[in-house]
PDB file of N, CA and C in Angstrom:
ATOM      1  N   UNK A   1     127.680  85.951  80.066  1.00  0.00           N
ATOM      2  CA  UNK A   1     126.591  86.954  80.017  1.00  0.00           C
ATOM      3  C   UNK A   1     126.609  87.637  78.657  1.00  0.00           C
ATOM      4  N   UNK A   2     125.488  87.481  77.839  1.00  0.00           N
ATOM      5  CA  UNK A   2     125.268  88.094  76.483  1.00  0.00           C
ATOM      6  C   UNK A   2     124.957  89.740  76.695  1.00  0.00           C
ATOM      7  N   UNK A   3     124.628  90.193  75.781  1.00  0.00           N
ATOM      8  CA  UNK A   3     124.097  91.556  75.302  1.00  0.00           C
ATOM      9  C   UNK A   3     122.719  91.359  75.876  1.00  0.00           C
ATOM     10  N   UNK A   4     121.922  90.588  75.303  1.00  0.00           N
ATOM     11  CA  UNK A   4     120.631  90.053  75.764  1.00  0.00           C
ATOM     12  C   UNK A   4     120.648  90.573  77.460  1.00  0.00           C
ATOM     13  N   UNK A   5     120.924  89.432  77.860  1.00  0.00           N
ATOM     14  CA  UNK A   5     120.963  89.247  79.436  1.00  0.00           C
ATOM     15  C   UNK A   5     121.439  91.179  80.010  1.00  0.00           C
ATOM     16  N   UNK A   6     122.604  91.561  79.648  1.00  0.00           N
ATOM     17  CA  UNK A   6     123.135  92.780  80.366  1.00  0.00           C
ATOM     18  C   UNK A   6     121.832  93.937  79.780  1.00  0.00           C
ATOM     19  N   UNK A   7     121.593  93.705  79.048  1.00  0.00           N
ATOM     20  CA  UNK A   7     120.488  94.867  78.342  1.00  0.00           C
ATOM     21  C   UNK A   7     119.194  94.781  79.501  1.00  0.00           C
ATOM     22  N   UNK A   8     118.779  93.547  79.499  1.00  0.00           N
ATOM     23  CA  UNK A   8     117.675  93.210  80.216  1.00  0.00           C
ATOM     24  C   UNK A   8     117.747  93.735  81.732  1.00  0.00           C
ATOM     25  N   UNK A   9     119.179  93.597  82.181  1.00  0.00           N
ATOM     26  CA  UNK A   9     119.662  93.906  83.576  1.00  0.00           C
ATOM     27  C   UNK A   9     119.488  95.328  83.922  1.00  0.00           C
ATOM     28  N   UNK A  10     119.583  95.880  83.262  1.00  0.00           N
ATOM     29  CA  UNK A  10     119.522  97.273  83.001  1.00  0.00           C
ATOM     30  C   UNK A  10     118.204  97.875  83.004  1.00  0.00           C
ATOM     31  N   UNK A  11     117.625  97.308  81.752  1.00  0.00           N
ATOM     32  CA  UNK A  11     115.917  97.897  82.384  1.00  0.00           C
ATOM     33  C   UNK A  11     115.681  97.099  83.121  1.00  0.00           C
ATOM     34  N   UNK A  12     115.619  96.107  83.743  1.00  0.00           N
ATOM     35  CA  UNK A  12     115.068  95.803  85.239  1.00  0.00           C
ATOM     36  C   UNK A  12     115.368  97.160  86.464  1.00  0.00           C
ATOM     37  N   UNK A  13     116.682  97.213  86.091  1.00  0.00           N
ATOM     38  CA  UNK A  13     117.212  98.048  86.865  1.00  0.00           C
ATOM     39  C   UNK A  13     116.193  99.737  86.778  1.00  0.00           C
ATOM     40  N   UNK A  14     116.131  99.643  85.912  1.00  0.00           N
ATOM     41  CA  UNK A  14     115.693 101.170  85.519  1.00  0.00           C
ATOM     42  C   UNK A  14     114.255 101.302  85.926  1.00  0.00           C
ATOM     43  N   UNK A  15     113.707  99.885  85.937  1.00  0.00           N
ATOM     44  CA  UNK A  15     111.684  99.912  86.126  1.00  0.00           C
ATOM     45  C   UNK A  15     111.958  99.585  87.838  1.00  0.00           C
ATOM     46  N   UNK A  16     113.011  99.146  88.253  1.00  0.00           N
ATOM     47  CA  UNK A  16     112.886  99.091  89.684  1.00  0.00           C
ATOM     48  C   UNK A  16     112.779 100.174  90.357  1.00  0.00           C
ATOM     49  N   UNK A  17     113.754 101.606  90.001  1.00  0.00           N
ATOM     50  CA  UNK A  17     113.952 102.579  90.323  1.00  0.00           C
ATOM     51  C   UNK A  17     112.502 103.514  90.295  1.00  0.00           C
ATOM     52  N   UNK A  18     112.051 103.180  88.865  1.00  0.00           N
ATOM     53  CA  UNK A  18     111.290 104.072  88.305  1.00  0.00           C
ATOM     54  C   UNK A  18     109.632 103.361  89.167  1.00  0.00           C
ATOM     55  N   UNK A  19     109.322 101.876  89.933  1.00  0.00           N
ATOM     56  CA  UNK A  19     108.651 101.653  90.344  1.00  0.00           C
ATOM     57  C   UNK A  19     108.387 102.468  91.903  1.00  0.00           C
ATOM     58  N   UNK A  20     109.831 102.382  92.353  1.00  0.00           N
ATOM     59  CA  UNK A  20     109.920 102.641  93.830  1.00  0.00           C
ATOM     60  C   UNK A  20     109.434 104.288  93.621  1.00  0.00           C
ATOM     61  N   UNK A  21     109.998 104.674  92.899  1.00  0.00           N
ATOM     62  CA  UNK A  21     109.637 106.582  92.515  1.00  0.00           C
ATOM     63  C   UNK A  21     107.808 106.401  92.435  1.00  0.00           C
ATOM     64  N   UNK A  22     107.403 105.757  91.652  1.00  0.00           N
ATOM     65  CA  UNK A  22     105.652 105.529  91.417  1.00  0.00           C
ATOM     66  C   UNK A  22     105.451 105.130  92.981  1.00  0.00           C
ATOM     67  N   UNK A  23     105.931 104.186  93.944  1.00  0.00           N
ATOM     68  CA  UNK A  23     105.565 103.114  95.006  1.00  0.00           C
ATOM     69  C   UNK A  23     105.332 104.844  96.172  1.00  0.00           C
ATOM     70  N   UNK A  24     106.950 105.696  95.840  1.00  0.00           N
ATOM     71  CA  UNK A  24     106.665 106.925  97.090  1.00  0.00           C
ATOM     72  C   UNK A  24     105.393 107.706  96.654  1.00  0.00           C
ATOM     73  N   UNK A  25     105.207 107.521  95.372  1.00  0.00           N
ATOM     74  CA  UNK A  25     104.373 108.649  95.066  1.00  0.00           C
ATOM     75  C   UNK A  25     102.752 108.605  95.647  1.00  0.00           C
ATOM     76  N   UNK A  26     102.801 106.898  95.462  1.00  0.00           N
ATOM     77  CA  UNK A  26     101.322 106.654  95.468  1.00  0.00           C
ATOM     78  C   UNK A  26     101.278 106.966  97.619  1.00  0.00           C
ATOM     79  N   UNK A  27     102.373 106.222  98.118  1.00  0.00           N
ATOM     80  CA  UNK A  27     102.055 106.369  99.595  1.00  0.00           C
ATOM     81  C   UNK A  27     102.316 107.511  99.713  1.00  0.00           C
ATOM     82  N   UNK A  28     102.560 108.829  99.099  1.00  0.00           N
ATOM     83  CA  UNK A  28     102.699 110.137  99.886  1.00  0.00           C
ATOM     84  C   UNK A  28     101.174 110.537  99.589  1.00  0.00           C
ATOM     85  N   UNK A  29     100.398 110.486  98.407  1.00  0.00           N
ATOM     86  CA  UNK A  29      99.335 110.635  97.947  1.00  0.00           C
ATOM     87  C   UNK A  29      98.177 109.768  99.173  1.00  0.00           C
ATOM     88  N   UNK A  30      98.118 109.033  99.199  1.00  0.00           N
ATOM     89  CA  UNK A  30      97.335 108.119 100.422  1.00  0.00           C
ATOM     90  C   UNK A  30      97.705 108.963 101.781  1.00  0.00           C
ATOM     91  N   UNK A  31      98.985 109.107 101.782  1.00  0.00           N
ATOM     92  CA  UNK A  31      99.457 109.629 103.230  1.00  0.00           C
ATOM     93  C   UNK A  31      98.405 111.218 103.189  1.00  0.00           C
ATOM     94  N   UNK A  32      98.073 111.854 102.391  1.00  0.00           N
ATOM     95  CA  UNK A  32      97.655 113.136 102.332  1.00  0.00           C
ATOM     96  C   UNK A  32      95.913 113.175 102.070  1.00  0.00           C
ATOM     97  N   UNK A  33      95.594 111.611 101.434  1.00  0.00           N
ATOM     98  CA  UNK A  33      94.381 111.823 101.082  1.00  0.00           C
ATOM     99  C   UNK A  33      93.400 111.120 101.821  1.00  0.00           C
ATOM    100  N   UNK A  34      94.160 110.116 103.076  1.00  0.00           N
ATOM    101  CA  UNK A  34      93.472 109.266 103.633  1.00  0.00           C
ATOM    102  C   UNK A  34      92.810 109.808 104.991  1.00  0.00           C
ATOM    103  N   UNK A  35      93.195 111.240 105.607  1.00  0.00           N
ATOM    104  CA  UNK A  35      92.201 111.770 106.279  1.00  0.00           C
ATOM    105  C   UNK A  35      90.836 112.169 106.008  1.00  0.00           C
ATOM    106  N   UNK A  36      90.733 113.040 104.029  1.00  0.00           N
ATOM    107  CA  UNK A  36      89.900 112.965 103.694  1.00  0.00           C
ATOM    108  C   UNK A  36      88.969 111.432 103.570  1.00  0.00           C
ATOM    109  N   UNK A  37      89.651 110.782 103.232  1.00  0.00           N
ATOM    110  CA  UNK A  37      88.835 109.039 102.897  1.00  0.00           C
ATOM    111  C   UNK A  37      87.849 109.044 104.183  1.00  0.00           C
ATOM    112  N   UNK A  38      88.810 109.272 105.191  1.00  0.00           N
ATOM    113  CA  UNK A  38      88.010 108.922 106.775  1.00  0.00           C
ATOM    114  C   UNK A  38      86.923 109.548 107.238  1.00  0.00           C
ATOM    115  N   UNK A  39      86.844 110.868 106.641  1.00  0.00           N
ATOM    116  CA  UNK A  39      85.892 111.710 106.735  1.00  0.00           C
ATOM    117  C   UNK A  39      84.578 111.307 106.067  1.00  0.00           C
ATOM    118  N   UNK A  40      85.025 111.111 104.621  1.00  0.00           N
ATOM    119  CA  UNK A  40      83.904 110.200 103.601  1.00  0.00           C
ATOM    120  C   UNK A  40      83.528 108.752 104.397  1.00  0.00           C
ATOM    121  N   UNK A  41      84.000 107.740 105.126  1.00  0.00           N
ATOM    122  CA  UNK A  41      83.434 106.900 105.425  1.00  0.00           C
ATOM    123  C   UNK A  41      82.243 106.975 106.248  1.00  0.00           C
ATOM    124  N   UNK A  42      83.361 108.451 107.271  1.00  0.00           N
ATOM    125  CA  UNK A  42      82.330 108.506 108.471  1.00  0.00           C
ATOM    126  C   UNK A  42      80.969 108.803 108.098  1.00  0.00           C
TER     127      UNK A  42
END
């Protein structure tokens, strides 16, 4: 395992974290905005 490879491992690591943090954000946001949505369809 190079520098390359362990560097890379790392920000994978870091955009995984930093995705799942974006992934709660967006379903707490839906979770709060999707009664309004329902209202607008109706």
């Amino acid at each position: 395992m190079n520098k390359g490879d362990a560097l890379l491992a790392m920000v994978g690591i870091r955009d995984i974290k930093l995705m799942s943090v974006l992934h709660q954000k967006v379903l707490y946001c839906r979770m709060h905005l999707q009664p309004q949505m329902y209202m607008i369809v109706k």
